[in-house]
N, C-alpha and C. Protein backbone atom coordinates (compact mmCIF):
# COMPACT_ATOMS: atom_id res chain seq x y z
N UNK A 1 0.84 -1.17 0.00
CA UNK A 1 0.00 0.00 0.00
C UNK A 1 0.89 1.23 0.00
N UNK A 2 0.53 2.02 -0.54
CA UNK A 2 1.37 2.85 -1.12
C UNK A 2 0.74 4.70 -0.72
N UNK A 3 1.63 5.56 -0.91
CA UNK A 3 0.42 6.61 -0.36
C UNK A 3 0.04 7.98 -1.62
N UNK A 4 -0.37 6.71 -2.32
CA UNK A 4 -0.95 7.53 -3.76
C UNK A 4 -2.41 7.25 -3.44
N UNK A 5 -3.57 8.34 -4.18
CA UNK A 5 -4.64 8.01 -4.18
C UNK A 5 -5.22 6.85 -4.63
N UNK A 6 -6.46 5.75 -4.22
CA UNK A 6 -6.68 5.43 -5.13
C UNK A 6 -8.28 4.98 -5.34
N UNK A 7 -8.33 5.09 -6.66
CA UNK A 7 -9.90 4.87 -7.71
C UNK A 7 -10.26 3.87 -7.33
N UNK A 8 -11.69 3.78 -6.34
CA UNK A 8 -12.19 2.34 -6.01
C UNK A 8 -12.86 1.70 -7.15
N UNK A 9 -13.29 2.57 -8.20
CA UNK A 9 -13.68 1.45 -9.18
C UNK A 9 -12.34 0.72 -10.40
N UNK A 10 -11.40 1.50 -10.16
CA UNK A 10 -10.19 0.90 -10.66
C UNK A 10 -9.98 -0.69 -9.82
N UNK A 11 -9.80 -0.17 -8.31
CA UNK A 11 -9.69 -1.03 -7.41
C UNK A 11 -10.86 -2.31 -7.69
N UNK A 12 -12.03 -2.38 -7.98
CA UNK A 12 -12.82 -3.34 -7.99
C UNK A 12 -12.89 -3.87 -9.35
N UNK A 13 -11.84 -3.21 -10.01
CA UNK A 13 -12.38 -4.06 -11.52
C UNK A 13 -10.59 -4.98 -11.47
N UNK A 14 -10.16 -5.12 -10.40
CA UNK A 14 -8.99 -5.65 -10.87
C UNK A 14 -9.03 -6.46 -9.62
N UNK A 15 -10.12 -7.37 -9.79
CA UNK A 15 -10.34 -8.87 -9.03
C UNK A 15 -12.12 -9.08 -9.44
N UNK A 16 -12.42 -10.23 -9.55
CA UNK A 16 -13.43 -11.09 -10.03
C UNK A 16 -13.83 -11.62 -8.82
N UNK A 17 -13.74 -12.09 -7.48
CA UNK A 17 -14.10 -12.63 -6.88
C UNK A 17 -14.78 -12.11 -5.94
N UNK A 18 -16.07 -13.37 -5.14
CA UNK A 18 -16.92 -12.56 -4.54
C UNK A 18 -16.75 -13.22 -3.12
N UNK A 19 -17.26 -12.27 -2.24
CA UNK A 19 -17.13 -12.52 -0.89
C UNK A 19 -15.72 -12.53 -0.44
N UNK A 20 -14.67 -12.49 -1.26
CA UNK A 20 -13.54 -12.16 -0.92
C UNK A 20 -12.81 -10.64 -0.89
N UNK A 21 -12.85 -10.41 0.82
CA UNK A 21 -12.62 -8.91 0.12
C UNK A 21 -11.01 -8.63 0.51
N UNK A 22 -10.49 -7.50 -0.67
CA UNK A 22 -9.44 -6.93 -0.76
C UNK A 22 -9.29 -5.81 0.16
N UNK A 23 -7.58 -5.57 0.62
CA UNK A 23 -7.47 -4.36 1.54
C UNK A 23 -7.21 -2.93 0.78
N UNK A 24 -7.61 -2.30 0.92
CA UNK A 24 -7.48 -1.01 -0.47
C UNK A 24 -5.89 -0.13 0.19
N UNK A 25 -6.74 0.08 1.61
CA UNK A 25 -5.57 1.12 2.61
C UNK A 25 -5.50 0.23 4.31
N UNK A 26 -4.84 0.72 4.86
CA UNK A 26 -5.26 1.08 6.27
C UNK A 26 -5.09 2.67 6.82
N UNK A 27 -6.14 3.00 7.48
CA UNK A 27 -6.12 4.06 8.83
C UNK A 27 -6.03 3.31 10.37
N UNK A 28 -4.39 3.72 11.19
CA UNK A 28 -4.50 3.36 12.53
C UNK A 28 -4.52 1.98 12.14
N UNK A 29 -5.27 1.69 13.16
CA UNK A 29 -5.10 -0.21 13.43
C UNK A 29 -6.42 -0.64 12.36
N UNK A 30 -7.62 0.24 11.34
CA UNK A 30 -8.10 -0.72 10.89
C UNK A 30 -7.79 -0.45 9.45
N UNK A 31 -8.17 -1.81 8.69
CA UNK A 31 -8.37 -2.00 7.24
C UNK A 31 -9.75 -1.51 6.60
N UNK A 32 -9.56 -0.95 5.50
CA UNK A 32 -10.09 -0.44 4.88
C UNK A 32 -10.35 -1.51 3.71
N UNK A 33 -11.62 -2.22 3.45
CA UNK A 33 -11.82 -3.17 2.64
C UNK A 33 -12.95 -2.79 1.40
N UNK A 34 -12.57 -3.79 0.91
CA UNK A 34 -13.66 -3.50 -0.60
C UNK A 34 -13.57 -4.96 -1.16
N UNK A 35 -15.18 -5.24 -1.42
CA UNK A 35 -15.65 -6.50 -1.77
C UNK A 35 -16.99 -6.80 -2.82
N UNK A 36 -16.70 -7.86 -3.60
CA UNK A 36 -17.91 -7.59 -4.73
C UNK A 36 -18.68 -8.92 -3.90
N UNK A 37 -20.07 -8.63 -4.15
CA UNK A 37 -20.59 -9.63 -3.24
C UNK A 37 -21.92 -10.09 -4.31
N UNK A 38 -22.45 -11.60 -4.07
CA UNK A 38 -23.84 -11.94 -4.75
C UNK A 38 -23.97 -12.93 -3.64
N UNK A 39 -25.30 -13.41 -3.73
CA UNK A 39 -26.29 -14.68 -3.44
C UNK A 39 -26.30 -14.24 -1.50
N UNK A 40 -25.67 -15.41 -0.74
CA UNK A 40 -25.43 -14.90 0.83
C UNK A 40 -24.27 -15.33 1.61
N UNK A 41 -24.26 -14.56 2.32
CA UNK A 41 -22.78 -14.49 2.83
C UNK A 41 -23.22 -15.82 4.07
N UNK A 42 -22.44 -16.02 5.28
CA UNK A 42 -22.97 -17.04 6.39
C UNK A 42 -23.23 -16.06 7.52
N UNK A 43 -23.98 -16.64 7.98
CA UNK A 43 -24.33 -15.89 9.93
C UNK A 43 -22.92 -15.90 10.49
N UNK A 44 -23.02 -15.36 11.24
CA UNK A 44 -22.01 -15.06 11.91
C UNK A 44 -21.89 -13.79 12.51
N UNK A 45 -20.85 -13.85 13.58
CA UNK A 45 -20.36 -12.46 14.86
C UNK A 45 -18.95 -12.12 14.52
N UNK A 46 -18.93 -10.97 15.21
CA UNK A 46 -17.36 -10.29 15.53
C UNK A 46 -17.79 -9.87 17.12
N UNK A 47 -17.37 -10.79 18.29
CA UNK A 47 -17.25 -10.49 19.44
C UNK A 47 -16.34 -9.67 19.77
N UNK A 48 -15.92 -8.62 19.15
CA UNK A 48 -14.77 -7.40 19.73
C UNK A 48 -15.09 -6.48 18.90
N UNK A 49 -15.90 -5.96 17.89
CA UNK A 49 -15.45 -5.09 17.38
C UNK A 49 -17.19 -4.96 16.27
N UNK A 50 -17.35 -4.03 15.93
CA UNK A 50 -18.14 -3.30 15.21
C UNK A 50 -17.73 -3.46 14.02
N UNK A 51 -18.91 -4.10 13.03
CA UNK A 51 -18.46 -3.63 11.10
C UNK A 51 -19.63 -2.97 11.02
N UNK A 52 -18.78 -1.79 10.03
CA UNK A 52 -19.19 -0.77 9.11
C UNK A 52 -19.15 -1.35 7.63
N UNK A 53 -20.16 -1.13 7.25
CA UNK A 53 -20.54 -1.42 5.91
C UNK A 53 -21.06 0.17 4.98
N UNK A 54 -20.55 -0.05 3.62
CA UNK A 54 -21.20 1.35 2.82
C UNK A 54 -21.29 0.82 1.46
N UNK A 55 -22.42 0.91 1.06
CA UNK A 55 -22.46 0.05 -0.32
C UNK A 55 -21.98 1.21 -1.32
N UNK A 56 -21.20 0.81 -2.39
CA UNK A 56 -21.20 1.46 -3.32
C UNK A 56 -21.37 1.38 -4.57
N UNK A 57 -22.11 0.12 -4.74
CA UNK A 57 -22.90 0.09 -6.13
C UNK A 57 -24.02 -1.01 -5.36
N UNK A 58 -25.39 -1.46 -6.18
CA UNK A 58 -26.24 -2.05 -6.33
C UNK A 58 -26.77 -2.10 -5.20
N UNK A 59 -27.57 -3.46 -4.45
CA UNK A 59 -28.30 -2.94 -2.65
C UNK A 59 -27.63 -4.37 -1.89
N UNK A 60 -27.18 -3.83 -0.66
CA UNK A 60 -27.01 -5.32 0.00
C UNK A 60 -27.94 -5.19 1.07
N UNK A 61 -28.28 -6.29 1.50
CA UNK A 61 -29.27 -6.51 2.73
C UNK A 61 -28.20 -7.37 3.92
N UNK A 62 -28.68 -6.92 5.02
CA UNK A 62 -28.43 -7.71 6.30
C UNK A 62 -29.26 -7.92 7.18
N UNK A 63 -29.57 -9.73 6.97
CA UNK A 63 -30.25 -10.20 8.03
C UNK A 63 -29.54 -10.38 9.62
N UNK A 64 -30.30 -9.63 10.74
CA UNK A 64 -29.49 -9.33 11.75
C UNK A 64 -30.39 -10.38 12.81
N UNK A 65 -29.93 -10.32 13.69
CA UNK A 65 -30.59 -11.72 15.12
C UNK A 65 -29.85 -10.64 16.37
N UNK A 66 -30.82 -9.69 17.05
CA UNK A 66 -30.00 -9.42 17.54
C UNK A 66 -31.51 -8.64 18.61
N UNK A 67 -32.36 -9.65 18.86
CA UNK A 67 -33.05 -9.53 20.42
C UNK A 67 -32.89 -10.45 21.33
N UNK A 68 -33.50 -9.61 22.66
CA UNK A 68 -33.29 -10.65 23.36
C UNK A 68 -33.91 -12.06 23.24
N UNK A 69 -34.82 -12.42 22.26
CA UNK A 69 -35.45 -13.41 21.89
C UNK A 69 -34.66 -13.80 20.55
N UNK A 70 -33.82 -13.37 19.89
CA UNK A 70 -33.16 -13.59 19.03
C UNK A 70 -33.97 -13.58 17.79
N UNK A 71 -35.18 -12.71 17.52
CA UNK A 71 -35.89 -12.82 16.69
C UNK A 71 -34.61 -11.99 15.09
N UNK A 72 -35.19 -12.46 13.88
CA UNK A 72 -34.54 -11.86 12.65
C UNK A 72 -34.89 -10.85 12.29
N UNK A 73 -34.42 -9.61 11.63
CA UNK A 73 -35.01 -8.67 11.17
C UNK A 73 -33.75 -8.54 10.17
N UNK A 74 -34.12 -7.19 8.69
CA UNK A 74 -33.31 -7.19 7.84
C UNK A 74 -32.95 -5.75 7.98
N UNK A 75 -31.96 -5.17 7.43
CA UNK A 75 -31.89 -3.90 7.11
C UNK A 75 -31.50 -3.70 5.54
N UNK A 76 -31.73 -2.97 4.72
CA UNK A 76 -31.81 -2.59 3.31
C UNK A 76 -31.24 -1.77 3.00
N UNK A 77 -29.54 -1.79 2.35
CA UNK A 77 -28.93 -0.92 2.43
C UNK A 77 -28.68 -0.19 0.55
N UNK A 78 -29.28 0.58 -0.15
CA UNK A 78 -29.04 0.82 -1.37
C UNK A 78 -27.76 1.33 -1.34
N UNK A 79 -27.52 1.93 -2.64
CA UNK A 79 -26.48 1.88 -3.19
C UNK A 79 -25.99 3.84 -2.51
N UNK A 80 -24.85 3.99 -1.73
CA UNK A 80 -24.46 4.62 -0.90
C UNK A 80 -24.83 4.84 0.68
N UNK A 81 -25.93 3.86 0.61
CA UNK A 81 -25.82 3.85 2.70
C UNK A 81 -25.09 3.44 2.95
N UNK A 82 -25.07 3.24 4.33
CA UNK A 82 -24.23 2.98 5.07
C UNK A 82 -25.09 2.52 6.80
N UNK A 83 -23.88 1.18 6.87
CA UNK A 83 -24.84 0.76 8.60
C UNK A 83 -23.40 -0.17 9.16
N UNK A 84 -23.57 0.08 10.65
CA UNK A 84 -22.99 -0.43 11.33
C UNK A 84 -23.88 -1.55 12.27
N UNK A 85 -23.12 -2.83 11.71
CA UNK A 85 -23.45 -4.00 12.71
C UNK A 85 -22.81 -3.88 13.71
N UNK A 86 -23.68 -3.79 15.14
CA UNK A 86 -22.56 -3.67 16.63
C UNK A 86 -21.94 -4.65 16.95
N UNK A 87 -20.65 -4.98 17.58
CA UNK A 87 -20.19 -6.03 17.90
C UNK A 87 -20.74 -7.28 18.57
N UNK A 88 -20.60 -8.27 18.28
CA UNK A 88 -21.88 -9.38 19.03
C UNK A 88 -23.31 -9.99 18.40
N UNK A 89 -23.35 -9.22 17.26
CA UNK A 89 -24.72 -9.36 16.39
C UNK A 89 -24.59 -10.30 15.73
N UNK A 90 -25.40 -11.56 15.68
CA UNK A 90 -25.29 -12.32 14.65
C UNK A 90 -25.55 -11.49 13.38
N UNK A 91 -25.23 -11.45 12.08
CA UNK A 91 -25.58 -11.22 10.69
C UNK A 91 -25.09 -12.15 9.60
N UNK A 92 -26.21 -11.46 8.57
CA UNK A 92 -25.15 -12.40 7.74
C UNK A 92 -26.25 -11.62 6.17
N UNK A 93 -25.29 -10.69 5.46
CA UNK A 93 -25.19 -10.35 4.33
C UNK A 93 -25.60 -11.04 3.36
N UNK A 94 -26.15 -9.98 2.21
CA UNK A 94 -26.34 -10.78 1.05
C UNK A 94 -26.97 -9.49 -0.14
N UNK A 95 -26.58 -10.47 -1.44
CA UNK A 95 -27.07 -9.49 -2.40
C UNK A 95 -27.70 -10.29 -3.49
N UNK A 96 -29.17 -10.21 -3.50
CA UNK A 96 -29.89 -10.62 -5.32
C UNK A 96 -29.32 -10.61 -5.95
N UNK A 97 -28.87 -9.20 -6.38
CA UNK A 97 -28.40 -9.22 -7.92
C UNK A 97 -26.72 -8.94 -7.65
N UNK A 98 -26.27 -8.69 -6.84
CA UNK A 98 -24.71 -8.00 -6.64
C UNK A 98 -24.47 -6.91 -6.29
N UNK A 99 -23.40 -6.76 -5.60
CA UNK A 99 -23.47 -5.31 -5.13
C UNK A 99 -21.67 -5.14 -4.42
N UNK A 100 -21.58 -4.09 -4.55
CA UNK A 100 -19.78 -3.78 -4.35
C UNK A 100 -20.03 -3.21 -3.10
N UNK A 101 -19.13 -3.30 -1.70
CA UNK A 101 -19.15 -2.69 -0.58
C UNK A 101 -17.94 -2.24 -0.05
N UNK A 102 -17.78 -1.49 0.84
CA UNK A 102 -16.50 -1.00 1.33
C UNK A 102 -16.98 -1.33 3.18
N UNK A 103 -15.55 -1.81 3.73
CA UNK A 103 -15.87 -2.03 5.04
C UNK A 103 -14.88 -1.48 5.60
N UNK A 104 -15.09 -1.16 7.16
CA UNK A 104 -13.94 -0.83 8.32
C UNK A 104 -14.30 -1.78 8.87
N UNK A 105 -12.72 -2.41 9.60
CA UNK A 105 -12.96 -3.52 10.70
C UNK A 105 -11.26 -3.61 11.04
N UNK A 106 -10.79 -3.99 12.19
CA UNK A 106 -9.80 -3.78 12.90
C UNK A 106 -8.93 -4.99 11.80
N UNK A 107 -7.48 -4.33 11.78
CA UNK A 107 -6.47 -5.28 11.06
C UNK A 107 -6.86 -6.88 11.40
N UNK A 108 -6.63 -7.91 10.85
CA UNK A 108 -6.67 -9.22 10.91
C UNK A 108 -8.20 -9.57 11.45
N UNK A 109 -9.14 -8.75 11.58
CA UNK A 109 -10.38 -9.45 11.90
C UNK A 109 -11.07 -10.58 10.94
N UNK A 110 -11.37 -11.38 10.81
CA UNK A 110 -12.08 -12.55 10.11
C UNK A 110 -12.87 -12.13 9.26
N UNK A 111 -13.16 -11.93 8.49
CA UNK A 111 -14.69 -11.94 7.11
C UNK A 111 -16.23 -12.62 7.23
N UNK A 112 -15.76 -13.73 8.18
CA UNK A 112 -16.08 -15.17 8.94
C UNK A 112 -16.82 -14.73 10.28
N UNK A 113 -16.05 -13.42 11.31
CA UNK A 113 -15.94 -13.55 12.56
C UNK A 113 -15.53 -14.60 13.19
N UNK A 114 -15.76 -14.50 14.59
CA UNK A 114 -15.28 -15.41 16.06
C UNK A 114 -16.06 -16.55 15.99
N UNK A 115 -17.21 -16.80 15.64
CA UNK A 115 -18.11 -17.65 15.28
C UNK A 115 -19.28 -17.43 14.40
N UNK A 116 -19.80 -17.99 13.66
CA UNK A 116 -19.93 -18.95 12.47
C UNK A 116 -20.90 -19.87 12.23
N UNK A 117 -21.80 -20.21 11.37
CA UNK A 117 -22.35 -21.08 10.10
C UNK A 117 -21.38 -21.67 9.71
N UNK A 118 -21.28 -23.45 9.26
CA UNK A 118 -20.38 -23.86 8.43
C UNK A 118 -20.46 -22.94 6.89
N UNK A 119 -19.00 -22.40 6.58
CA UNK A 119 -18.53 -21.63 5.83
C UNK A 119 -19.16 -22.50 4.09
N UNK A 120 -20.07 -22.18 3.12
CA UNK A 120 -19.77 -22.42 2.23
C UNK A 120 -18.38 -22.31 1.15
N UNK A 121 -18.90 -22.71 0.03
CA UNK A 121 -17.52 -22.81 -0.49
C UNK A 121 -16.88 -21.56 -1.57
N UNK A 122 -18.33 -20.97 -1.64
CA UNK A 122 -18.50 -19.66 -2.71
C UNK A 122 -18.34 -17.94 -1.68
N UNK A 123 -17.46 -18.48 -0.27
CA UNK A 123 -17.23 -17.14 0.80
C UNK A 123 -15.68 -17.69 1.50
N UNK A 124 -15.27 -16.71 1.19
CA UNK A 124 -13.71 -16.48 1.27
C UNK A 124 -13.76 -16.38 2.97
N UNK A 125 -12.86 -17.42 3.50
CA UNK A 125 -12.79 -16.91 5.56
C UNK A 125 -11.51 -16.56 5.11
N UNK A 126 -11.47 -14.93 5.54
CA UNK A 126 -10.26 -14.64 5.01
C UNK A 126 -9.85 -12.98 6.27
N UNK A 127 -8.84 -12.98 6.14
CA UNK A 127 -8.59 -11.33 7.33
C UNK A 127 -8.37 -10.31 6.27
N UNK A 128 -8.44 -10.62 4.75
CA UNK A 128 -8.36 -10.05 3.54
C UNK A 128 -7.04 -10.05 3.20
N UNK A 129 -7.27 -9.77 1.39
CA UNK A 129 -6.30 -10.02 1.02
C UNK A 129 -5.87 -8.53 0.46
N UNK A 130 -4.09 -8.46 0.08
CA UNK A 130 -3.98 -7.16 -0.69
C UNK A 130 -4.48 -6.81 -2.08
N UNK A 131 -4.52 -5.73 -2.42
CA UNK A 131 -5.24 -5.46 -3.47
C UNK A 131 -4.67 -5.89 -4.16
């Protein structure tokens, strides 16, 4: 990483893969990620730490579990919101048609989290990779 600007749609057209996301920068201790995403990601937590999500093309949704009855609810994020899952929330992402996102989450945190859905085979468990 280098400390030239750089074009996130440059950045997303130079990888094909989904649910695997790339590190663009870091600020401080977190990574700055970007990921092309379709179909659904797995349930799963981050017991330490908060993800930020900001879509920047198409809509992603997140189904969240996060009463005290553990009931589901979704949130609907089009193309430039932005939402933070709090640390501890089950979720678990997904996109109909596709959709490109940018995340904050502390260096080496999981893609996966602390716990987990058995991982399909079409979602990268990964702490990300470089661009």
């Amino acid at each position: 990483m280098g400390n030239e600007p750089i074009h996130l749609a440059t950045a997303l057209a130079a990888f094909d893969q989904l649910w695997s996301p790339r590190i663009v920068t870091r600020v401080n201790d977190y990574d700055v990620r970007i990921a092309k995403v379709a179909g659904e990601h797995v349930w799963h937590a981050h017991h330490d730490t908060d993800e930020f999500f900001l879509v920047l093309d198409g809509e992603l949704r997140i189904s969240l579990r996060d009463g005290p009855d553990g009931a589901e609810r979704e949130v609907v994020l089009p193309r430039g919101a932005v939402h933070v899952v709090p640390r501890g929330v089950e979720h678990r992402p997904s996109s109909a048609r596709g959709a490109s996102i940018l995340m904050f989450e502390p260096s080496g945190t999981s893609s996966v989290g602390d716990r987990h859905d058995p991982v399909p085979a079409h979602v990268d468990a990964t702490t990300g990779h470089p661009l």
